[in-house]
PDB file of N, CA and C in Angstrom:
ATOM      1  N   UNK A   1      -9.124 -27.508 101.711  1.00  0.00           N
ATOM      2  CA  UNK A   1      -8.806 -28.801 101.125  1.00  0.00           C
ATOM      3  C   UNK A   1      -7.597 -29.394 101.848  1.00  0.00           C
ATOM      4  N   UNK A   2      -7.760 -30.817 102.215  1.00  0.00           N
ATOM      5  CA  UNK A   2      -6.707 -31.218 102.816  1.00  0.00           C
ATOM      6  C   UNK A   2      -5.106 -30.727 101.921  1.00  0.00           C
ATOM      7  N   UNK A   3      -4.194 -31.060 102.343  1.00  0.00           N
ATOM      8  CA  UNK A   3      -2.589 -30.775 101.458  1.00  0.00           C
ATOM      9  C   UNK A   3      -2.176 -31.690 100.700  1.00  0.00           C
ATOM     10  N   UNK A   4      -2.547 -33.460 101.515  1.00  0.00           N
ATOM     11  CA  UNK A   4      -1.730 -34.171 101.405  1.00  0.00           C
ATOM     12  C   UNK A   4      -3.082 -34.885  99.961  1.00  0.00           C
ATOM     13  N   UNK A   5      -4.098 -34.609 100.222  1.00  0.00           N
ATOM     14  CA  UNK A   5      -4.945 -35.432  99.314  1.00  0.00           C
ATOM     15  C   UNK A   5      -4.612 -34.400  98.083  1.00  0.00           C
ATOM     16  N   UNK A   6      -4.519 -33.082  98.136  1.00  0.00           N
ATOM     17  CA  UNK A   6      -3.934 -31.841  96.807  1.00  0.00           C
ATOM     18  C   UNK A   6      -3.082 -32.802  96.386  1.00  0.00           C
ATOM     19  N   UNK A   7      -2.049 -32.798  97.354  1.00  0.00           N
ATOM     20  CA  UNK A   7      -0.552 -33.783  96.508  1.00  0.00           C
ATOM     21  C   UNK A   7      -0.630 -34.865  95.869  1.00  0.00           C
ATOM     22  N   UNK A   8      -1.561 -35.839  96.457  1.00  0.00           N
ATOM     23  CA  UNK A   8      -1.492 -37.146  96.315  1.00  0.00           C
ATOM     24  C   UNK A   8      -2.779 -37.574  95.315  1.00  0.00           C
ATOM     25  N   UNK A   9      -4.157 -36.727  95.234  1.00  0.00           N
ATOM     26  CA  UNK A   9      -5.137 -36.748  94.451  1.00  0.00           C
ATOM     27  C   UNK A   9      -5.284 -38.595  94.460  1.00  0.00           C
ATOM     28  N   UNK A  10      -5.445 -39.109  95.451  1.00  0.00           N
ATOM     29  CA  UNK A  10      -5.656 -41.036  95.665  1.00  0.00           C
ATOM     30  C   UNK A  10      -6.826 -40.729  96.981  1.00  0.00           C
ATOM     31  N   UNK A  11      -8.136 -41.002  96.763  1.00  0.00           N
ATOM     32  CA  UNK A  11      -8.726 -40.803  98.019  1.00  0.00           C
ATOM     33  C   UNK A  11      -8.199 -41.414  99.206  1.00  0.00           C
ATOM     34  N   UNK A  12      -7.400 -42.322  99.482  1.00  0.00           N
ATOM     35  CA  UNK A  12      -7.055 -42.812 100.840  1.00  0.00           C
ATOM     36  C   UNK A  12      -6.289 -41.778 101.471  1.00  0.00           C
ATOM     37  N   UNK A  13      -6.219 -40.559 100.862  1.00  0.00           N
ATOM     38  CA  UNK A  13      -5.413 -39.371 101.246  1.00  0.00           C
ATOM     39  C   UNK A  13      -6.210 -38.261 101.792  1.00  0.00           C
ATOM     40  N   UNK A  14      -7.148 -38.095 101.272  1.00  0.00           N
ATOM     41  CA  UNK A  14      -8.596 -37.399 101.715  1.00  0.00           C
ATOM     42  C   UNK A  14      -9.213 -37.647 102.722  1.00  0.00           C
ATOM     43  N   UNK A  15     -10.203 -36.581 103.807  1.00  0.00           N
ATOM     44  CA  UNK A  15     -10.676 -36.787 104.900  1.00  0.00           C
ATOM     45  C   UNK A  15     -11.471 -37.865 104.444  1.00  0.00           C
ATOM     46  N   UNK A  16     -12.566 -37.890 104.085  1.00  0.00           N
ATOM     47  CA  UNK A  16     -13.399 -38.748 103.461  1.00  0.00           C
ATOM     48  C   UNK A  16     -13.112 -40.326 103.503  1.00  0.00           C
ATOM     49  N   UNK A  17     -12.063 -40.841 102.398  1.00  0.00           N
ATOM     50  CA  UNK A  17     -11.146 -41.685 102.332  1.00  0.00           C
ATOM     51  C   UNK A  17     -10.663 -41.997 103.530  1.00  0.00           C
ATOM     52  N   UNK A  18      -9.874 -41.094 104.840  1.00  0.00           N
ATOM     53  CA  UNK A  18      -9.438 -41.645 105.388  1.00  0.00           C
ATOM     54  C   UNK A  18     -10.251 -42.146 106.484  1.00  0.00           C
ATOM     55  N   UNK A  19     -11.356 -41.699 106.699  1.00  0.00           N
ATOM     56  CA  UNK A  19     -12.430 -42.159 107.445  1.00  0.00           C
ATOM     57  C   UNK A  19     -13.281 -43.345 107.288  1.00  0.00           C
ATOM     58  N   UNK A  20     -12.844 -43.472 105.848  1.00  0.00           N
ATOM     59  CA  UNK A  20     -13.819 -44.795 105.421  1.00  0.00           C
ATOM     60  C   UNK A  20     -12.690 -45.821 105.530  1.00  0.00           C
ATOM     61  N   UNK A  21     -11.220 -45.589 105.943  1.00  0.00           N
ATOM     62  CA  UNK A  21     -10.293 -46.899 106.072  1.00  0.00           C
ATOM     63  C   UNK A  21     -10.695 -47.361 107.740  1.00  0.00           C
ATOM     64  N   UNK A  22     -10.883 -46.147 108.177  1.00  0.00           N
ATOM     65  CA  UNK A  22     -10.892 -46.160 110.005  1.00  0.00           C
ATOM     66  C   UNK A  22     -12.332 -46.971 110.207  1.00  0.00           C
ATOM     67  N   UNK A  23     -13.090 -46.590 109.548  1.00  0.00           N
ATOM     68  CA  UNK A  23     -14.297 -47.297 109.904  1.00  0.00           C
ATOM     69  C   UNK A  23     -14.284 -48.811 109.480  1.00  0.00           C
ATOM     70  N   UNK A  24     -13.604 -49.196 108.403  1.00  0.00           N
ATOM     71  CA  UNK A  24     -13.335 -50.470 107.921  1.00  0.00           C
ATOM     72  C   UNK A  24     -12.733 -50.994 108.745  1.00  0.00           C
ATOM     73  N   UNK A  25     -11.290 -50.584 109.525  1.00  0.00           N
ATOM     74  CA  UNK A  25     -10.752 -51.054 110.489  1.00  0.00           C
ATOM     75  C   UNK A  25     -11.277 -51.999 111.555  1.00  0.00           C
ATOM     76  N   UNK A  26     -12.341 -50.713 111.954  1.00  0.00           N
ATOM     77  CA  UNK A  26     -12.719 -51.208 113.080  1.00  0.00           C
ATOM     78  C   UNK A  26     -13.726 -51.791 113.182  1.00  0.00           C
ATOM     79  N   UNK A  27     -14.905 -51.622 112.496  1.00  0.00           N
ATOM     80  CA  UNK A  27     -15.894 -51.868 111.742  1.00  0.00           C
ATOM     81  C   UNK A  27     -15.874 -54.113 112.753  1.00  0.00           C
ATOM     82  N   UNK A  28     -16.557 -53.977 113.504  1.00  0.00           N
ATOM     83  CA  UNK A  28     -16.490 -55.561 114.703  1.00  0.00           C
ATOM     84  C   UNK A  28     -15.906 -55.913 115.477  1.00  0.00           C
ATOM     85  N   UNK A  29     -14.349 -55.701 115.296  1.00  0.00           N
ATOM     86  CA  UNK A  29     -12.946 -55.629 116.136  1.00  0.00           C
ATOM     87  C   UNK A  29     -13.082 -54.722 117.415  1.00  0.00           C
ATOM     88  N   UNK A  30     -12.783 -55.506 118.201  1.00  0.00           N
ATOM     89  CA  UNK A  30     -12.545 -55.074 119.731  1.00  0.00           C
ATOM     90  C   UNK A  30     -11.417 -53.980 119.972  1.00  0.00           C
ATOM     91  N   UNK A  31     -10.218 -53.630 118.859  1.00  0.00           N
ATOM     92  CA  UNK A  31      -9.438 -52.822 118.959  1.00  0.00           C
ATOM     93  C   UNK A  31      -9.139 -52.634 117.850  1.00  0.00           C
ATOM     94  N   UNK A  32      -7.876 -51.796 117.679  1.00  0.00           N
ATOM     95  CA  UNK A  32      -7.296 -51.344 116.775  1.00  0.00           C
ATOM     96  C   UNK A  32      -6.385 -52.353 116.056  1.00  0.00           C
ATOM     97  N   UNK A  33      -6.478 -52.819 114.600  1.00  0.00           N
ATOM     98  CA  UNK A  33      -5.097 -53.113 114.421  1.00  0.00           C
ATOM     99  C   UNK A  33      -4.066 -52.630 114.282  1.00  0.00           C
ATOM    100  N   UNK A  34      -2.562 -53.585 114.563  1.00  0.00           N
ATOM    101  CA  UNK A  34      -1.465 -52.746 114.414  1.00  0.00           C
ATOM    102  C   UNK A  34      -1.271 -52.616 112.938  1.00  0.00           C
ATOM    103  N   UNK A  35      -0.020 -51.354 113.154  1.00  0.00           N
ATOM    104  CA  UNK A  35       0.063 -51.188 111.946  1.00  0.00           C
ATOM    105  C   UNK A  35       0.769 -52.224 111.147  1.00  0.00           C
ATOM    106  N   UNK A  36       1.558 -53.022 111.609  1.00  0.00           N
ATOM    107  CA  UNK A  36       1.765 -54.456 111.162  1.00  0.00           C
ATOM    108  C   UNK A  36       1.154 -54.919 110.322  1.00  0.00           C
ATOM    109  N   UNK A  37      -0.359 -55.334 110.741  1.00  0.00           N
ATOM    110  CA  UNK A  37      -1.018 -56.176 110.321  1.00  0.00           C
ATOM    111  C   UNK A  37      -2.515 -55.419 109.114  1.00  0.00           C
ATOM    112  N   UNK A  38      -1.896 -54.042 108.933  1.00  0.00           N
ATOM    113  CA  UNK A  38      -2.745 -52.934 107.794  1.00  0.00           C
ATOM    114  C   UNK A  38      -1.899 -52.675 106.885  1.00  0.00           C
ATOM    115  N   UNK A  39      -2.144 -52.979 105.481  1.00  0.00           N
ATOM    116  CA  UNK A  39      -1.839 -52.814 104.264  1.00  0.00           C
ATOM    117  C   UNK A  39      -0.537 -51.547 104.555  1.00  0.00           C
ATOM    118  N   UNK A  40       0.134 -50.894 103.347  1.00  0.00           N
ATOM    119  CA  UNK A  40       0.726 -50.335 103.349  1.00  0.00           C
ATOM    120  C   UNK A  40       0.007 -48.703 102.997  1.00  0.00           C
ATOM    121  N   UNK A  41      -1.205 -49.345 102.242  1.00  0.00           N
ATOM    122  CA  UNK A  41      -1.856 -48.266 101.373  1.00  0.00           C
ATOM    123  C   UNK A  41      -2.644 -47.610 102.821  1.00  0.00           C
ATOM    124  N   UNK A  42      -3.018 -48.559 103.685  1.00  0.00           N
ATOM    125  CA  UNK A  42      -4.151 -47.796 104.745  1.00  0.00           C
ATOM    126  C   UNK A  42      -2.936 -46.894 105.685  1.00  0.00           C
ATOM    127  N   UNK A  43      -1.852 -47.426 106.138  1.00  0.00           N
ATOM    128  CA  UNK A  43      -0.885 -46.746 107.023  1.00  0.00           C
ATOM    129  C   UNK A  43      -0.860 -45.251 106.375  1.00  0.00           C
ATOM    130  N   UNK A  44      -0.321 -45.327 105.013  1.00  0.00           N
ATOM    131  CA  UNK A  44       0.011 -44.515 104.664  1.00  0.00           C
ATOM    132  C   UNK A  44      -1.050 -43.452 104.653  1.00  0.00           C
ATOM    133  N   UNK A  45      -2.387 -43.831 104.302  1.00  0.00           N
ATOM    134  CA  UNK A  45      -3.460 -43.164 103.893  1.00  0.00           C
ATOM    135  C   UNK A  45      -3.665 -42.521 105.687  1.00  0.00           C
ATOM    136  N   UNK A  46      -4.146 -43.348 106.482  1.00  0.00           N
ATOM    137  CA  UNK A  46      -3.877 -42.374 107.980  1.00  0.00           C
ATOM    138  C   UNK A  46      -2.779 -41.869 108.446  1.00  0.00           C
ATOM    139  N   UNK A  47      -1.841 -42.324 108.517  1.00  0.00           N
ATOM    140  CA  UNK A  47      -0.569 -41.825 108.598  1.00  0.00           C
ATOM    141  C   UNK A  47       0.175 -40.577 108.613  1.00  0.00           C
ATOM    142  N   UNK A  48      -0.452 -40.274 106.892  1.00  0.00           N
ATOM    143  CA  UNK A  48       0.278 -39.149 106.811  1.00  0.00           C
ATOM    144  C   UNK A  48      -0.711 -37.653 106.947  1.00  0.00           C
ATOM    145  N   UNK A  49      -1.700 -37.739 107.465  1.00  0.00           N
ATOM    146  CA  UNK A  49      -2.688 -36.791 107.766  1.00  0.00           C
ATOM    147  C   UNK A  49      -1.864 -35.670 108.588  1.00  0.00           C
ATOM    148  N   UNK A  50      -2.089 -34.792 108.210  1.00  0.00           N
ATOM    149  CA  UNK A  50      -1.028 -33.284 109.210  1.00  0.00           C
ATOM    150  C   UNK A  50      -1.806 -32.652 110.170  1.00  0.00           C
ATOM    151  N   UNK A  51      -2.891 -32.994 110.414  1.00  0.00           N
ATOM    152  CA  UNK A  51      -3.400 -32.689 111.491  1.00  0.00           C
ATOM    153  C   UNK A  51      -3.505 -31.196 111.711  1.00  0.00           C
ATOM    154  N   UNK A  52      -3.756 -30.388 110.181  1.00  0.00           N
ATOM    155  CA  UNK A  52      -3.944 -29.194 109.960  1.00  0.00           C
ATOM    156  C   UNK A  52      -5.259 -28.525 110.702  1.00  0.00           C
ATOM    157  N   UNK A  53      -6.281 -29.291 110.012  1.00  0.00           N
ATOM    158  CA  UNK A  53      -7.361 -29.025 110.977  1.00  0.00           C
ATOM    159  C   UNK A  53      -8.296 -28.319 109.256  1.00  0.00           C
ATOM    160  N   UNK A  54      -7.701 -28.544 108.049  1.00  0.00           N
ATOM    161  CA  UNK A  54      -8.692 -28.336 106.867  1.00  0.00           C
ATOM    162  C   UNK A  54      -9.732 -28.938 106.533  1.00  0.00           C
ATOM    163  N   UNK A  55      -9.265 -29.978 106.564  1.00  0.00           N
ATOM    164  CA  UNK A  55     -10.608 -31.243 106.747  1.00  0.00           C
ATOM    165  C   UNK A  55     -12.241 -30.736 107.930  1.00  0.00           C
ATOM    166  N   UNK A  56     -11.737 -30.503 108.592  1.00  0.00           N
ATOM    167  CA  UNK A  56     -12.449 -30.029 109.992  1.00  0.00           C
ATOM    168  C   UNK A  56     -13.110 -28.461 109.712  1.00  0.00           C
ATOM    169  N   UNK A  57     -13.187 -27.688 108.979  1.00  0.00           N
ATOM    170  CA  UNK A  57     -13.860 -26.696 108.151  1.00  0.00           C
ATOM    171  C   UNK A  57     -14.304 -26.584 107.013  1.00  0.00           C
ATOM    172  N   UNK A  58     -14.172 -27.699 106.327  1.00  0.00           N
ATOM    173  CA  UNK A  58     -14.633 -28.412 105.422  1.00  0.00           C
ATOM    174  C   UNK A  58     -15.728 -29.537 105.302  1.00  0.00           C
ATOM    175  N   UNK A  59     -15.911 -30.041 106.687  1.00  0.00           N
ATOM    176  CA  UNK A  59     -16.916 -30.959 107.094  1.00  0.00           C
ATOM    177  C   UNK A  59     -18.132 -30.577 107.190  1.00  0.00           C
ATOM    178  N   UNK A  60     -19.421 -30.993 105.818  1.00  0.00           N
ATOM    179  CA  UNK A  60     -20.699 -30.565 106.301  1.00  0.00           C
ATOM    180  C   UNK A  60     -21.218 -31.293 107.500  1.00  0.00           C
ATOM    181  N   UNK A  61     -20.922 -32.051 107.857  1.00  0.00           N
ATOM    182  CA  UNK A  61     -21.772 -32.187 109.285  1.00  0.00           C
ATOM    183  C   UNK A  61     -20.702 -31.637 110.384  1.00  0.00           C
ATOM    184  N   UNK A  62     -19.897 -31.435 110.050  1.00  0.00           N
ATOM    185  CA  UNK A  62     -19.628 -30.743 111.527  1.00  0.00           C
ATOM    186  C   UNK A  62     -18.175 -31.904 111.989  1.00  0.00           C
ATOM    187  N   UNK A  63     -18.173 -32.590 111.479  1.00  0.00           N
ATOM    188  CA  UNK A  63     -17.417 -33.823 112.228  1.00  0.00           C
ATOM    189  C   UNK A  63     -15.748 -32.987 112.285  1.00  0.00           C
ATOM    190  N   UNK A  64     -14.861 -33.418 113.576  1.00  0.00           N
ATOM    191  CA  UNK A  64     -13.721 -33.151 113.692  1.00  0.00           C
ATOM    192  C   UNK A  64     -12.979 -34.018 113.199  1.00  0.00           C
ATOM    193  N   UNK A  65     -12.776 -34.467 111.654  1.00  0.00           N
ATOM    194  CA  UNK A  65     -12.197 -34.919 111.295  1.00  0.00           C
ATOM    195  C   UNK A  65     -10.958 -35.406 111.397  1.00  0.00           C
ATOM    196  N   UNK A  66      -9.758 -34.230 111.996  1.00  0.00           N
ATOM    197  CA  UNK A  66      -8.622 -34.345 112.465  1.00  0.00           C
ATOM    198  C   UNK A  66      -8.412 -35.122 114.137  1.00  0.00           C
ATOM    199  N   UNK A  67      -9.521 -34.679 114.845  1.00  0.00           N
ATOM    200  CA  UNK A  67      -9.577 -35.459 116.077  1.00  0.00           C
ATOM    201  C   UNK A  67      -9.930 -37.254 115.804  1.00  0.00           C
ATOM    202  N   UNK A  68     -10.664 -37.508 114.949  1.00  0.00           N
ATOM    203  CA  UNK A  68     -10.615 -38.513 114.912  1.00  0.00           C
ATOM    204  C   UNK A  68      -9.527 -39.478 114.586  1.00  0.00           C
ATOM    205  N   UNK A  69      -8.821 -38.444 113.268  1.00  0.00           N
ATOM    206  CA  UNK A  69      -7.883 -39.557 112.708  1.00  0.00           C
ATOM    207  C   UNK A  69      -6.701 -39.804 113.541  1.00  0.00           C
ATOM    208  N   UNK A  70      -6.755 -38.542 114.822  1.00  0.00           N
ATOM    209  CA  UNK A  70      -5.814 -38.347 115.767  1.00  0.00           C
ATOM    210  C   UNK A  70      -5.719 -39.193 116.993  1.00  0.00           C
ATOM    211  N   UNK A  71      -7.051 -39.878 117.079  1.00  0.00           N
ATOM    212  CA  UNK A  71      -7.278 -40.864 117.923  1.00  0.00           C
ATOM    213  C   UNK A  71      -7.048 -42.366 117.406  1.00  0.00           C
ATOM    214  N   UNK A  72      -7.495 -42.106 116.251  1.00  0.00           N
ATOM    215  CA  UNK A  72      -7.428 -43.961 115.641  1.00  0.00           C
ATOM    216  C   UNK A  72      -5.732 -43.719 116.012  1.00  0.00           C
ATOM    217  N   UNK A  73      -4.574 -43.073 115.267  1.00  0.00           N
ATOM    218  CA  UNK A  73      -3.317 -42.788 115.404  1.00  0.00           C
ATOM    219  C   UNK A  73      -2.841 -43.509 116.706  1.00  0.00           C
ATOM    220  N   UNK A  74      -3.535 -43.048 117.933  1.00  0.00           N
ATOM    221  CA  UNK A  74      -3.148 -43.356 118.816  1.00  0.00           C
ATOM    222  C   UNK A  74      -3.575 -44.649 119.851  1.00  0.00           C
ATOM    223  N   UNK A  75      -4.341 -45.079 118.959  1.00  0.00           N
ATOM    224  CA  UNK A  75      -5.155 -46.270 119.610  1.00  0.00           C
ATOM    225  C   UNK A  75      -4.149 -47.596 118.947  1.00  0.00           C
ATOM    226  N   UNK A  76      -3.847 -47.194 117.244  1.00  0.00           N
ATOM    227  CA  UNK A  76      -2.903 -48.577 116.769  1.00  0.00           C
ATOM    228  C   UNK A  76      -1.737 -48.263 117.454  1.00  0.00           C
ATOM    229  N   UNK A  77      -0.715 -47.101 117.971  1.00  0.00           N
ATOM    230  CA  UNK A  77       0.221 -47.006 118.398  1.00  0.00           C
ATOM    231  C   UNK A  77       0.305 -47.562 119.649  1.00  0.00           C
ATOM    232  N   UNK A  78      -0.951 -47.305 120.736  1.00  0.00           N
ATOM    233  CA  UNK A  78      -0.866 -48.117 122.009  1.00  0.00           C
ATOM    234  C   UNK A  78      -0.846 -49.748 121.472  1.00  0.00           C
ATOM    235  N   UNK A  79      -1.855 -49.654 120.926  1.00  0.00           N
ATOM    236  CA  UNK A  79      -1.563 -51.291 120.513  1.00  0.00           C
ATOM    237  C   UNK A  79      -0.505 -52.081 119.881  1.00  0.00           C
ATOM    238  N   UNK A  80       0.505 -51.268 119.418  1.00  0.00           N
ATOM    239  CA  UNK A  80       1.682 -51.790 118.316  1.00  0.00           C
ATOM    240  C   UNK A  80       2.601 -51.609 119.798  1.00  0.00           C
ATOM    241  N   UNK A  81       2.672 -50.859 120.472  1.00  0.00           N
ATOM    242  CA  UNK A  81       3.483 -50.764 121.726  1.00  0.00           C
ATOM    243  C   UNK A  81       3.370 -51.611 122.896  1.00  0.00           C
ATOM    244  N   UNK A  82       2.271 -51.978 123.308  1.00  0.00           N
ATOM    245  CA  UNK A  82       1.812 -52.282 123.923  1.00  0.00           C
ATOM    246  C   UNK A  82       2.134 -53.585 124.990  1.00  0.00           C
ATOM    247  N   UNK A  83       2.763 -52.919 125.666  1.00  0.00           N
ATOM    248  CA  UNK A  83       3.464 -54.430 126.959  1.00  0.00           C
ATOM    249  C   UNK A  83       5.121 -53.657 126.736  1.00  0.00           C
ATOM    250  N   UNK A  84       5.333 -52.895 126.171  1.00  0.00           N
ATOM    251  CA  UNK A  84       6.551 -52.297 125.901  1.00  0.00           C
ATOM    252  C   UNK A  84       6.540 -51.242 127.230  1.00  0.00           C
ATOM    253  N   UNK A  85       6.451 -51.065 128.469  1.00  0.00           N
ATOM    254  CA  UNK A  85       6.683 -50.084 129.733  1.00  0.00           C
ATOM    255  C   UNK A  85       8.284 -49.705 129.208  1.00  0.00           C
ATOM    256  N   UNK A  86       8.634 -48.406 130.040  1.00  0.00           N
ATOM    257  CA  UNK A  86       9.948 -48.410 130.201  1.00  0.00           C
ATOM    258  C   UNK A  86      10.408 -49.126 131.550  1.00  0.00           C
ATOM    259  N   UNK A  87      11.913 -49.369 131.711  1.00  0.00           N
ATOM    260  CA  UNK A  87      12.470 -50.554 132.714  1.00  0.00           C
ATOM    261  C   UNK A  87      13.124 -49.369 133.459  1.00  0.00           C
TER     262      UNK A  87
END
């Protein structure tokens, strides 16, 4: 069982939950939004995923749950960064 959905018992905390914010996300959109421009409830709900890897042995189909949410992670971060190089 995930930790943070134990703690928090709010599905946006749950693999499940947090997969169905990611898919909403993106769900037509050419990219990711920043986190700017996503509720407080969705940040938080991907956000705080620990990247334990429970979710991911827990998955009847098989899905790597943690890889995914590990990628959306890094797709709004390029995008919230983004044109930011170092000088």
């Amino acid at each position: 069982m995930c930790p943070t959905y134990d703690a928090m018992r709010m599905r946006h905390y749950g693999p499940r939950g947090r997969i169905n914010l990611i898919l909403d996300l993106m769900g037509g959109s050419n990219g990711a939004p920043s986190p700017d421009s996503m509720g407080r409830r969705v940040v938080d709900g991907i956000f705080t995923c620990l990247h334990c890897g429970a979710c991911d042995t827990q998955c009847p189909a098989g899905i790597k749950i943690s890889d995914v949410i590990l990628s959306f992670k890094a797709l709004v971060l390029s995008q919230r960064f983004k044109g930011r190089g170092s000088k």
